[in-house]
Protein backbone atom coordinates (compact mmCIF):
# COMPACT_ATOMS: atom_id res chain seq x y z
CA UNK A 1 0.00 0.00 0.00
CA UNK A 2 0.77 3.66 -0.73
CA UNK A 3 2.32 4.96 2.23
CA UNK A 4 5.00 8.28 1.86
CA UNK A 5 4.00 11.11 -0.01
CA UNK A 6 6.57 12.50 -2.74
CA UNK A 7 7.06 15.37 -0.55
CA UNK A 8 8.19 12.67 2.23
CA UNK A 9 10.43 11.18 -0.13
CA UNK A 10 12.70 13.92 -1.76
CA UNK A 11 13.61 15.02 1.99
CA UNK A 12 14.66 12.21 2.30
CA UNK A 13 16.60 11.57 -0.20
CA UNK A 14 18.19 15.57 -0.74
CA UNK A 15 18.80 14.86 3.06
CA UNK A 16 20.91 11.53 2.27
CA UNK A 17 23.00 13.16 -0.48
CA UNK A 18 23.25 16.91 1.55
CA UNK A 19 24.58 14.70 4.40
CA UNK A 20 27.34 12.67 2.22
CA UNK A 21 28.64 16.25 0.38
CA UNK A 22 28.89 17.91 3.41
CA UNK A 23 30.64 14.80 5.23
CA UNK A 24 32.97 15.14 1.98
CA UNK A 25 33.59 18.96 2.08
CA UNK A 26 33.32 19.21 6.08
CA UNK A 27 36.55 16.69 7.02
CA UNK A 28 38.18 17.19 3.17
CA UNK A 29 38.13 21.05 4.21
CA UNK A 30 37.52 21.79 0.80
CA UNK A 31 34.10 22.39 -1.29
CA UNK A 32 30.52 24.27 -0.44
CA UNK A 33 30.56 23.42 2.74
CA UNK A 34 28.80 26.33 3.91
CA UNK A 35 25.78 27.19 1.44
CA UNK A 36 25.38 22.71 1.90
CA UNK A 37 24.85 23.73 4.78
CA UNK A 38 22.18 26.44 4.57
CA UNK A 39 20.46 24.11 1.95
CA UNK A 40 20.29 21.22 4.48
CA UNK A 41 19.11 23.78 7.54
CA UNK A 42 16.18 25.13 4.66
CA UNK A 43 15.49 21.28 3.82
CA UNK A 44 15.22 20.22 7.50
CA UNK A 45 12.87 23.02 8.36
CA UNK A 46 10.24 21.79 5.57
CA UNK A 47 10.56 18.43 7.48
CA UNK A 48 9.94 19.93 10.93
CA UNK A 49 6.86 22.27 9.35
CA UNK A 50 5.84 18.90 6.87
CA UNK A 51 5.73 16.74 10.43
CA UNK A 52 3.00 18.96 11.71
CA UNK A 53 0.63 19.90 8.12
CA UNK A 54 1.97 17.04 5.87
CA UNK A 55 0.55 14.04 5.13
CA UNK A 56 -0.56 11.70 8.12
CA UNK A 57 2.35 8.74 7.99
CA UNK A 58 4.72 11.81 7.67
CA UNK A 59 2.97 13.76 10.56
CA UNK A 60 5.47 12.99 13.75
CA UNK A 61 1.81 12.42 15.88
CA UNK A 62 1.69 9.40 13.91
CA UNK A 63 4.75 7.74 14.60
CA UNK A 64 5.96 9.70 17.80
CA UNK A 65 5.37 6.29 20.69
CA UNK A 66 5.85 6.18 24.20
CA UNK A 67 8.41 4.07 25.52
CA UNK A 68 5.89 1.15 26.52
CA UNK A 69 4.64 1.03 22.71
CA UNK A 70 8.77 0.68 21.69
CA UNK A 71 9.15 -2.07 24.05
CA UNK A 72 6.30 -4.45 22.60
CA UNK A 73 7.87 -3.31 18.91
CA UNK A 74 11.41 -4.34 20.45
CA UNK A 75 9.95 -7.82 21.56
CA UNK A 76 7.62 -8.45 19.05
CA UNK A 77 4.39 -7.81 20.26
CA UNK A 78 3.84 -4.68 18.17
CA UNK A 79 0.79 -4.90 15.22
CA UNK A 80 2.97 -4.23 11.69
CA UNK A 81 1.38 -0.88 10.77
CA UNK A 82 1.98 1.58 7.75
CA UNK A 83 4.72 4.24 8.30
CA UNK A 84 8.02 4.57 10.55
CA UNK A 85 8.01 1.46 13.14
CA UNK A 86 7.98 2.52 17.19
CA UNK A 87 11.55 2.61 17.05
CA UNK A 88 12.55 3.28 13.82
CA UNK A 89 10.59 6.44 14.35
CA UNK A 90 12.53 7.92 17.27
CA UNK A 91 15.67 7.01 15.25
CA UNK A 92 14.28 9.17 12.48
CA UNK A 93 13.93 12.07 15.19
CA UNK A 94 16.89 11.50 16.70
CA UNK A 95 18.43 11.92 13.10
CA UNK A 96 16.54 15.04 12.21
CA UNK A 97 17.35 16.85 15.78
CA UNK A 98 21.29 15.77 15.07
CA UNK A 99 21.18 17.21 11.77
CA UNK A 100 19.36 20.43 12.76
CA UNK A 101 21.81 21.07 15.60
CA UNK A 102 24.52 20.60 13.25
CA UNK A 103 23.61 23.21 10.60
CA UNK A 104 22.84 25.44 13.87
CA UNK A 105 26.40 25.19 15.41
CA UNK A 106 27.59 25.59 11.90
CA UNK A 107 26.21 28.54 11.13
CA UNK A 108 27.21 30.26 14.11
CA UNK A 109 31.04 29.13 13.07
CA UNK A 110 30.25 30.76 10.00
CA UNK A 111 29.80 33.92 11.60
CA UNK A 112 26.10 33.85 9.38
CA UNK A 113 24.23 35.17 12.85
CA UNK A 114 26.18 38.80 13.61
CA UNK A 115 24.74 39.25 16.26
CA UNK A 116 25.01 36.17 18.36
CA UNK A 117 28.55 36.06 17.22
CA UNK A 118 29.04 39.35 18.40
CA UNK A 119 27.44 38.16 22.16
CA UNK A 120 30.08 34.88 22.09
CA UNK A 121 33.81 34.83 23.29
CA UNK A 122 36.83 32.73 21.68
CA UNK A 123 35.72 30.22 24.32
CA UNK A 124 31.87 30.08 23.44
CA UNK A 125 33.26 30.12 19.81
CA UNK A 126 35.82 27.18 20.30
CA UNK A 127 33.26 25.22 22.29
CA UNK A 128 30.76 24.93 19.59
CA UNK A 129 33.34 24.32 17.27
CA UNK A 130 33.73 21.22 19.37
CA UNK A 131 30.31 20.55 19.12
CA UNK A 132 30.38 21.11 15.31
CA UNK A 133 33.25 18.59 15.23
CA UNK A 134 31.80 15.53 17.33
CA UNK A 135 28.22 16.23 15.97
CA UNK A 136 29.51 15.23 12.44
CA UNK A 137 31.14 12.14 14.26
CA UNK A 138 27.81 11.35 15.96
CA UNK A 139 25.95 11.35 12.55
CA UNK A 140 28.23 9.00 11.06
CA UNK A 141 27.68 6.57 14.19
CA UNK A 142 24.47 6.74 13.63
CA UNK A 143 24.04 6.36 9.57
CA UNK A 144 26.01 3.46 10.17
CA UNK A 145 23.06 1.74 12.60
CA UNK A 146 20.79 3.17 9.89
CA UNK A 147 22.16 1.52 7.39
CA UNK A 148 22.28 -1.71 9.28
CA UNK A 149 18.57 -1.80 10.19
CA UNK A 150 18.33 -1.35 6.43
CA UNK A 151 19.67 -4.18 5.89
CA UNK A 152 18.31 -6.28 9.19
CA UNK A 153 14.82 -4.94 7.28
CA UNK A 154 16.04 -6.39 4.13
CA UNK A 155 17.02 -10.01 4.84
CA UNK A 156 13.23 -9.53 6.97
CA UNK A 157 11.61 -8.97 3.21
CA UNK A 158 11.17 -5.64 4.18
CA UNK A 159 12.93 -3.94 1.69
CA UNK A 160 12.78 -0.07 3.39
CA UNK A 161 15.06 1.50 0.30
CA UNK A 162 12.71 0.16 -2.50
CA UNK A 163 9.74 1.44 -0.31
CA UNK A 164 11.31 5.34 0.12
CA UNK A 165 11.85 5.22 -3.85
CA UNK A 166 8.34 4.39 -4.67
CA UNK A 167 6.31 5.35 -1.58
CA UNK A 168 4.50 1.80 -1.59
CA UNK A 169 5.03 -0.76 1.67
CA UNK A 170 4.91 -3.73 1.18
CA UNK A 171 2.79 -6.75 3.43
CA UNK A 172 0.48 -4.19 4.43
CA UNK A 173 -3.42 -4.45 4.01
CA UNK A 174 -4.72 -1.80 1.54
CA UNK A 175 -7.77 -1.53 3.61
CA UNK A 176 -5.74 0.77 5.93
CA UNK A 177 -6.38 3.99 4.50
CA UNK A 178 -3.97 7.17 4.77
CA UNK A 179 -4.47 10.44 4.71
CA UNK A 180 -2.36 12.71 1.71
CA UNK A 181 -1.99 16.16 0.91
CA UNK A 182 -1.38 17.71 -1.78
CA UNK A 183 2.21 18.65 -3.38
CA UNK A 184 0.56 22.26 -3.78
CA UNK A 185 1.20 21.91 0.15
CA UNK A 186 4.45 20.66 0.63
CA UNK A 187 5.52 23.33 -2.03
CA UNK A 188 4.24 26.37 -0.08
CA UNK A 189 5.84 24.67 3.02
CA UNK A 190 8.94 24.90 1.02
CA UNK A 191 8.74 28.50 0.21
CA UNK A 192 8.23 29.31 3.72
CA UNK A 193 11.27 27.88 5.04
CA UNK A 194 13.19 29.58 2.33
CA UNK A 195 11.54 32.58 4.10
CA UNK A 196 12.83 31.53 7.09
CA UNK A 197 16.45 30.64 6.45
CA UNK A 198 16.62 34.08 4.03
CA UNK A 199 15.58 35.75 6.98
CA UNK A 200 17.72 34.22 9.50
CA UNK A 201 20.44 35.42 7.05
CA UNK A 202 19.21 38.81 6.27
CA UNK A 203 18.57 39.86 10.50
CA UNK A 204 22.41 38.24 10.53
């Protein structure tokens, strides 16, 4: 059954190949790494406004659990349902709130906020540097677990990479009916955070 919207899917995906140039450019010291940056801070902020107005298996309400619903996922107790798994769900928040961080301490080290820069010492400055440098570390940790569940999911039958490419889950009941908006939505969503990172810019 259908179950991510194209909207859903092109995040992810820009986010997956945003993430490798920047990896590239950040520790090669060479490249774009800055306006990567910007694109992936713009790109994450559709995903945080998409999670609250997008489509329903994209809306974080919907795959947000508490840590009792985890545990029966975790020891297999869970009903298979359409959408980001108990767990796999707080991974994909836990990804999103590493990446946003990053492109936040970054573009403070760019000096792209004035006036915050202005407000921080060498220290604050060095420190977040720090930050900058084991956040990118952190990520890679934890694309590598990604990329393993991928393939745990895969030797399950669950291919998760053929199901981001075409939106469709597999060994789900088409009887469970989503809720989709339209791309006219997720393309106004898009404007506005281009709105919001120009402005960011602009006020720094």
């Amino acid at each position: 059954m259908k179950v991510w919207d194209l909207a859903t899917r092109i995040y992810h995906w820009l986010q997956a190949l945003l993430f490798i140039l920047l990896v590239l450019s950040g520790f090669k010291g060479t490249g774009p790494h800055e306006p990567l940056g910007i694109l992936l801070f713009t790109l994450i902020v559709w995903r945080l406004l998409w999670g609250v107005v997008g489509s329903e298996s994209s809306r974080f309400g919907s795959f947000i659990k508490g840590p009792k619903t985890v545990i029966q996922y975790l020891l297999g107790r869970y009903p298979k349902k359409p959408g980001h798994n108990p767990a796999g769900g707080w991974m994909a928040i836990a990804m999103i709130a590493a990446l946003f961080i990053q492109c936040i301490t970054g573009i403070i080290m760019a000096g792209l906020i004035s006036p915050l820069e202005n407000l921080l010492i060498k220290e604050h400055l060095n420190t977040i540097g720090r930050l900058h440098d084991a956040g990118a570390r952190l990520l890679l940790v934890m694309v590598t677990m990604h990329v393993g569940a991928i393939i745990v999911y895969k030797l399950k039958a669950q291919p998760l990479v053929k199901a981001m490419f075409s939106g469709i889950q597999q060994q789900l009941s088409d009887t469970q009916n989503l809720y989709f908006v339209s791309m006219i939505r997720a393309v106004l969503v898009l404007i506005v955070s281009g709105a919001v990172t120009t402005s960011l810019l602009i006020l720094g």
